[in-house]
N, C-alpha and C. Protein backbone atom coordinates (compact mmCIF):
# COMPACT_ATOMS: atom_id res chain seq x y z
N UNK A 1 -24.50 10.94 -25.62
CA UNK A 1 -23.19 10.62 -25.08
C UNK A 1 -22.26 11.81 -25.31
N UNK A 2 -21.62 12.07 -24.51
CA UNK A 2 -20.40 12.94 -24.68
C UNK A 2 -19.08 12.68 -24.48
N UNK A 3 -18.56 13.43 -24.83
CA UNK A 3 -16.81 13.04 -24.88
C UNK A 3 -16.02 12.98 -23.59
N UNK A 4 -16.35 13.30 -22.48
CA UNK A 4 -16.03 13.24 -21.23
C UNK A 4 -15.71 11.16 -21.00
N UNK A 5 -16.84 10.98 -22.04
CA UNK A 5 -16.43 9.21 -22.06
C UNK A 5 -15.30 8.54 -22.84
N UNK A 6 -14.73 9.49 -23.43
CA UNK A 6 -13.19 9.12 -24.42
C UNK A 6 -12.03 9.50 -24.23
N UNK A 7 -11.45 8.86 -23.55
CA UNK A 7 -9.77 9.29 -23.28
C UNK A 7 -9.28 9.56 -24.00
N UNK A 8 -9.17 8.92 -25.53
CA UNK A 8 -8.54 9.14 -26.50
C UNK A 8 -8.74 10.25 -27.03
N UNK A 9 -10.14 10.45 -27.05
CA UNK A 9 -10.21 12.28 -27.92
C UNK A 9 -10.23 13.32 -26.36
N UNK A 10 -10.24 13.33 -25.53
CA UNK A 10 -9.20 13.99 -25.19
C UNK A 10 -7.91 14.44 -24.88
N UNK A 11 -7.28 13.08 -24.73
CA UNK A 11 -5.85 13.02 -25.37
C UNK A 11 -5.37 13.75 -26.52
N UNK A 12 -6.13 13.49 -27.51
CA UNK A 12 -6.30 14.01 -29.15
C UNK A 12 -6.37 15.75 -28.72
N UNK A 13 -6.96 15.99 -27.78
CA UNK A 13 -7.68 17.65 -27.90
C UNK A 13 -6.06 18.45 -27.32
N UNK A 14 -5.33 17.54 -26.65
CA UNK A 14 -4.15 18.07 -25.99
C UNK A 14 -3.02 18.56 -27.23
N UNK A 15 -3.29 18.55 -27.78
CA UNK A 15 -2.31 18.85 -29.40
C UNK A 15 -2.73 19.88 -29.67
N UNK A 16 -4.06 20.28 -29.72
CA UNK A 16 -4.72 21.92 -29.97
C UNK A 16 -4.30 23.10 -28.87
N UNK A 17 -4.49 23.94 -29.65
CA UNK A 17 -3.95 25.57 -28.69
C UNK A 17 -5.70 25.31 -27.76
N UNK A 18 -5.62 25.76 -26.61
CA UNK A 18 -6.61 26.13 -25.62
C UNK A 18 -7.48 26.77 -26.24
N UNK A 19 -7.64 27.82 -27.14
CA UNK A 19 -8.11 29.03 -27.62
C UNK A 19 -9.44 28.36 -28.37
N UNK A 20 -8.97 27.40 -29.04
CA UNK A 20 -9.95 27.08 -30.39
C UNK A 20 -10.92 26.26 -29.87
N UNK A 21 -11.95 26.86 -30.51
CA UNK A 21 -13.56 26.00 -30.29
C UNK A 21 -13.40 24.67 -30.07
N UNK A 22 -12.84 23.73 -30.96
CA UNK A 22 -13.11 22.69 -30.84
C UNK A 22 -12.35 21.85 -29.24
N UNK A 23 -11.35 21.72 -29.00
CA UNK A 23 -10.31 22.34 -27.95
C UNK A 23 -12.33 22.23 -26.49
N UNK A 24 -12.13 23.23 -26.75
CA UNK A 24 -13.29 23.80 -26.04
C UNK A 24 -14.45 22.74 -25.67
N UNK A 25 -14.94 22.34 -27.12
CA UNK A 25 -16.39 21.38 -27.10
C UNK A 25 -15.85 20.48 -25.96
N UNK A 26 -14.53 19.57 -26.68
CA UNK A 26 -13.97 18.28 -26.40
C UNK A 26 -14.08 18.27 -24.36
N UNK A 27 -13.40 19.55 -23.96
CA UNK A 27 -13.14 20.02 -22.36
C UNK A 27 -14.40 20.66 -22.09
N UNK A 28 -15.59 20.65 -22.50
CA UNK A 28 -16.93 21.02 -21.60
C UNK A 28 -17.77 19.76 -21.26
N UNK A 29 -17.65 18.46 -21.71
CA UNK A 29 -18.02 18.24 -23.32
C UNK A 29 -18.99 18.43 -23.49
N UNK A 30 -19.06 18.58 -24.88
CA UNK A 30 -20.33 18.45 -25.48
C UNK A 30 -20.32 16.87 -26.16
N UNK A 31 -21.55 17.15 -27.06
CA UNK A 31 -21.97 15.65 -28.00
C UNK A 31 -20.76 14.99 -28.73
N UNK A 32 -20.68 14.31 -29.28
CA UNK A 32 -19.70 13.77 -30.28
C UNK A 32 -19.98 14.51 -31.47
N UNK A 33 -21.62 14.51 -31.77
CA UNK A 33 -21.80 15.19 -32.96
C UNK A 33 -21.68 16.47 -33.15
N UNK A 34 -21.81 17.16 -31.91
CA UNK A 34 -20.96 18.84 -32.48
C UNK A 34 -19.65 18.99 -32.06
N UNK A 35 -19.34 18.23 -31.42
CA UNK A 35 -17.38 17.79 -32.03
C UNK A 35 -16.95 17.58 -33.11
N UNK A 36 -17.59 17.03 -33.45
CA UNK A 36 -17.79 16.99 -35.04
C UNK A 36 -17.95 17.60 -35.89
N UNK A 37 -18.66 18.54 -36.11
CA UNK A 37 -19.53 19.77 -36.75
C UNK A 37 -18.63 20.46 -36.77
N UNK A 38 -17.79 20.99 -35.41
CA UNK A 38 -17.29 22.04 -35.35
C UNK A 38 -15.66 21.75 -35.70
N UNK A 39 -15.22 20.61 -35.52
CA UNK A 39 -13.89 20.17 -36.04
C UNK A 39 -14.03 20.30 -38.13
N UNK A 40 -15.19 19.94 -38.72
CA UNK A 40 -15.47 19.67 -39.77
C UNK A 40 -15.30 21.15 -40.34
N UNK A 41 -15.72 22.35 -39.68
CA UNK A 41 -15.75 23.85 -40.00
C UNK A 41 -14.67 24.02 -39.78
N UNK A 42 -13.63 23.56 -38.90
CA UNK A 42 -12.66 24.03 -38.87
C UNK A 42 -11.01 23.88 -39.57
N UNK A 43 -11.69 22.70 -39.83
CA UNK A 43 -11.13 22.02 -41.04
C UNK A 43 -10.95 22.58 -43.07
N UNK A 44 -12.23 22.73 -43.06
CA UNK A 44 -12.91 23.45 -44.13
C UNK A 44 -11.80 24.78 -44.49
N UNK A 45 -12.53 25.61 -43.16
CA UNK A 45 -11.83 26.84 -42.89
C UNK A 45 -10.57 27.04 -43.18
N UNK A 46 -9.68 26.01 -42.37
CA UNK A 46 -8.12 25.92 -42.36
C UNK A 46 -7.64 25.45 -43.91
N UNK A 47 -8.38 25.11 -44.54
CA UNK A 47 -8.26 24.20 -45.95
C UNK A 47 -8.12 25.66 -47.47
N UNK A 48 -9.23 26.59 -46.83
CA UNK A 48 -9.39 27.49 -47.59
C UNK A 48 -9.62 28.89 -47.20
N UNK A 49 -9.02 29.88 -46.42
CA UNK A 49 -9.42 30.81 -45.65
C UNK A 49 -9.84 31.77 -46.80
N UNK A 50 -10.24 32.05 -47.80
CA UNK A 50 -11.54 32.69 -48.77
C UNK A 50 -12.50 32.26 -48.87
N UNK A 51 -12.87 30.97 -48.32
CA UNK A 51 -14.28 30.56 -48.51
C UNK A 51 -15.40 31.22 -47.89
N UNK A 52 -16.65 30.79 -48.04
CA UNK A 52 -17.42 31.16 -47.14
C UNK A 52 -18.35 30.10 -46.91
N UNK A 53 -19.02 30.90 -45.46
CA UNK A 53 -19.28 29.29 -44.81
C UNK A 53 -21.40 29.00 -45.47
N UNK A 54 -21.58 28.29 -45.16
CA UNK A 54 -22.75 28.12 -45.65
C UNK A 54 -24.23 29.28 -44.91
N UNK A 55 -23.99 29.90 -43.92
CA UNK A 55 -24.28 30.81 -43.57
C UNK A 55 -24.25 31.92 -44.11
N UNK A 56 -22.73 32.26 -44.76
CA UNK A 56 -22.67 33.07 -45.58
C UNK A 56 -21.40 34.02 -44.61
N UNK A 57 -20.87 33.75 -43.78
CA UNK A 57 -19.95 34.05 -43.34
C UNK A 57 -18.26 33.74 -43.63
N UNK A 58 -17.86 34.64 -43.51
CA UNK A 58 -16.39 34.51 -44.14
C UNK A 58 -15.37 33.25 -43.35
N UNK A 59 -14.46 32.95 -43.76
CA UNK A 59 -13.82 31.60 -43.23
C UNK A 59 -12.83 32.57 -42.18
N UNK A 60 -12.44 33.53 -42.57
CA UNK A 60 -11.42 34.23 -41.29
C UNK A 60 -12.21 34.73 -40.23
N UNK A 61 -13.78 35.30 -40.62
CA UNK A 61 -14.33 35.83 -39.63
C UNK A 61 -14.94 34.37 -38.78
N UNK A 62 -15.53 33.12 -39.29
CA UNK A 62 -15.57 32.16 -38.89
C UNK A 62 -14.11 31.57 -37.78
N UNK A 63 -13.06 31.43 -38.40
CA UNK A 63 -12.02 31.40 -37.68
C UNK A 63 -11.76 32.43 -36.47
N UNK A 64 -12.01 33.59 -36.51
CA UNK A 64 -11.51 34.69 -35.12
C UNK A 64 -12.80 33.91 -34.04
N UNK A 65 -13.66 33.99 -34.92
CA UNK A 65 -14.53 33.13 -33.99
C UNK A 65 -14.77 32.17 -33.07
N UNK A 66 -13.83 31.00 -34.09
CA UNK A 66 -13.84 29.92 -33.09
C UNK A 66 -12.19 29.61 -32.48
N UNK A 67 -11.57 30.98 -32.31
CA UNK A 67 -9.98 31.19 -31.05
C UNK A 67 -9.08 30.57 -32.11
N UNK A 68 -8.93 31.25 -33.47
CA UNK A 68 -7.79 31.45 -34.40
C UNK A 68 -7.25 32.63 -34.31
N UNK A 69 -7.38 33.05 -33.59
CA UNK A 69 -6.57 34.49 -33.92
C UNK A 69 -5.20 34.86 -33.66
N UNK A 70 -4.47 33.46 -32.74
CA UNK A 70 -2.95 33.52 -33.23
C UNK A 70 -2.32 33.09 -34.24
N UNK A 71 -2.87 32.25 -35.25
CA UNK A 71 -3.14 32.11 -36.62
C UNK A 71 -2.82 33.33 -37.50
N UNK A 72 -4.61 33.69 -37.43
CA UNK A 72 -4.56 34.83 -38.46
C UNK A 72 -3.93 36.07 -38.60
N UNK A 73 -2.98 36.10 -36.89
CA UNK A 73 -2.25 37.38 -36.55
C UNK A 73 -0.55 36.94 -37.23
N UNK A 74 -0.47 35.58 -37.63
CA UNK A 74 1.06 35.46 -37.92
C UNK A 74 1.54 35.89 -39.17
N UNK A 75 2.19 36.46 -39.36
CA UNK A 75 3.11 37.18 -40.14
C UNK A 75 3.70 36.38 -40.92
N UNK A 76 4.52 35.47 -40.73
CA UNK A 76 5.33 34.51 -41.27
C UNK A 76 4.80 33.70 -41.92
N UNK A 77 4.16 33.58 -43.31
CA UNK A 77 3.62 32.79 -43.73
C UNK A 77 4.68 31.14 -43.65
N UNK A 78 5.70 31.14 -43.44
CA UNK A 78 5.93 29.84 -43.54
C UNK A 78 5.89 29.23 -42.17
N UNK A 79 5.60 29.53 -40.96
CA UNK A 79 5.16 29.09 -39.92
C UNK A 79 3.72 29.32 -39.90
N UNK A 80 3.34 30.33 -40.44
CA UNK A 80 1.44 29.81 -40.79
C UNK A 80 1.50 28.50 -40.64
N UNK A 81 2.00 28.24 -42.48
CA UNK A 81 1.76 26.86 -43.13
C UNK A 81 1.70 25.43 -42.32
N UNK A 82 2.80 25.61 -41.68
CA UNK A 82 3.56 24.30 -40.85
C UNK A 82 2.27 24.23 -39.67
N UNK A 83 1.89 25.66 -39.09
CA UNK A 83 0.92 25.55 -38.20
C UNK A 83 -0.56 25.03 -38.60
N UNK A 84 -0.72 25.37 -39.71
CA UNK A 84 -1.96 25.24 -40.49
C UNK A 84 -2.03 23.76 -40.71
N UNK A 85 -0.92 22.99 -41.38
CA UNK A 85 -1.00 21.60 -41.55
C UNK A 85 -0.96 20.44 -40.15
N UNK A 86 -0.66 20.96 -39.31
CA UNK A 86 -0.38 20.32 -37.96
C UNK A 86 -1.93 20.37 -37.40
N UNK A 87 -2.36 21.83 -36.99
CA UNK A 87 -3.60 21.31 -36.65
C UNK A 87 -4.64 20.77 -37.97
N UNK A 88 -4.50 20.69 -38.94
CA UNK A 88 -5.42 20.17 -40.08
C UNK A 88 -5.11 18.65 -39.64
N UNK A 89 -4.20 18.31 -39.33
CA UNK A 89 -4.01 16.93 -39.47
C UNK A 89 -4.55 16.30 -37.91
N UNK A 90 -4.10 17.13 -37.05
CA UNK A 90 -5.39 16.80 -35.22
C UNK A 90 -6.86 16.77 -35.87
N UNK A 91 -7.23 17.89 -36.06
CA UNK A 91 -8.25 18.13 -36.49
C UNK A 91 -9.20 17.05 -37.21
N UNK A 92 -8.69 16.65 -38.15
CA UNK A 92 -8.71 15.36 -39.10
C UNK A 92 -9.10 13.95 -37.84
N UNK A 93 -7.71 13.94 -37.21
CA UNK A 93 -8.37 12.83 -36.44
C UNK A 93 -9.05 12.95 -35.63
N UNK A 94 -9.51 14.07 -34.85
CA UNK A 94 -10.35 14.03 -33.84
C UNK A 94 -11.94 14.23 -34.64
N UNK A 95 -12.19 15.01 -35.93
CA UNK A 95 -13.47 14.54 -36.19
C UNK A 95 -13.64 13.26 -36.98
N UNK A 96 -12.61 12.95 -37.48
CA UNK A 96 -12.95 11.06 -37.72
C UNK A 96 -13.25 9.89 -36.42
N UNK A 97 -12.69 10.36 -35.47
CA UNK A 97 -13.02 9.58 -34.10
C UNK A 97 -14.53 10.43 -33.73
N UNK A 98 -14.94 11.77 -33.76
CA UNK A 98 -15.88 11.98 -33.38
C UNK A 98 -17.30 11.59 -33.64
N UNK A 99 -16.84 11.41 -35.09
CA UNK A 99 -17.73 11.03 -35.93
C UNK A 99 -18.13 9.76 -35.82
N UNK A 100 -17.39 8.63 -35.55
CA UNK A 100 -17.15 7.14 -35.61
C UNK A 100 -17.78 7.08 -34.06
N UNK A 101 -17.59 7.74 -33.05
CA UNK A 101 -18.08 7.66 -31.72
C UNK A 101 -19.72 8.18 -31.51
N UNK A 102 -19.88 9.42 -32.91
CA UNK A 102 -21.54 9.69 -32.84
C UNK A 102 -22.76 8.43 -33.55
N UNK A 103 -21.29 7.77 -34.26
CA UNK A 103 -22.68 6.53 -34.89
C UNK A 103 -22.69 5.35 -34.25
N UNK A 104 -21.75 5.45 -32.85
CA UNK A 104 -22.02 4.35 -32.15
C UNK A 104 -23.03 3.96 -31.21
């Protein structure tokens, strides 16, 4: 099943910048479960940009990756922040619905 069958998470995807992967999955669609996957990395990412990912890849180079890079280009850390918590919190709900829609 894919997301082309959920109004709601694409509704949900309309809050994200165009740029970012997940954004992306939701408008091709793909599965629920790599809506998932990839909301879950991006999440992670946004949570801790020193981490690294289980690959072994860096969380910013992970991020340019999946269309952060008006993000990682902002200057202003206090509009980072505000930006950072806004999509953490889409993000949040669209892989809790994704997730809840892959075990259905």
């Amino acid at each position: 099943m894919n997301s082309s069958t959920n109004p709601i998470l694409i509704e949900m995807s309309k809050q994200l910048p165009g740029s970012i992967q997940t954004f992306k999955d939701i408008q091709e669609p793909k599965s629920y479960t790599e809506i998932f996957a990839q909301a879950r990395k991006e999440i992670l990412c946004l949570r801790d940009m020193k981490r690294h990912m289980d690959d072994g890849q860096s969380a910013r180079a992970f991020m340019q990756q999946s269309g952060y890079q008006f993000l990682l280009d902002n200057t202003e850390e206090e509009d980072e922040q505000e930006e950072r918590l806004r999509l953490l919190g889409t993000l949040q709900l669209i892989a809790e619905l994704a997730q809840e829609l892959a075990e259905e």
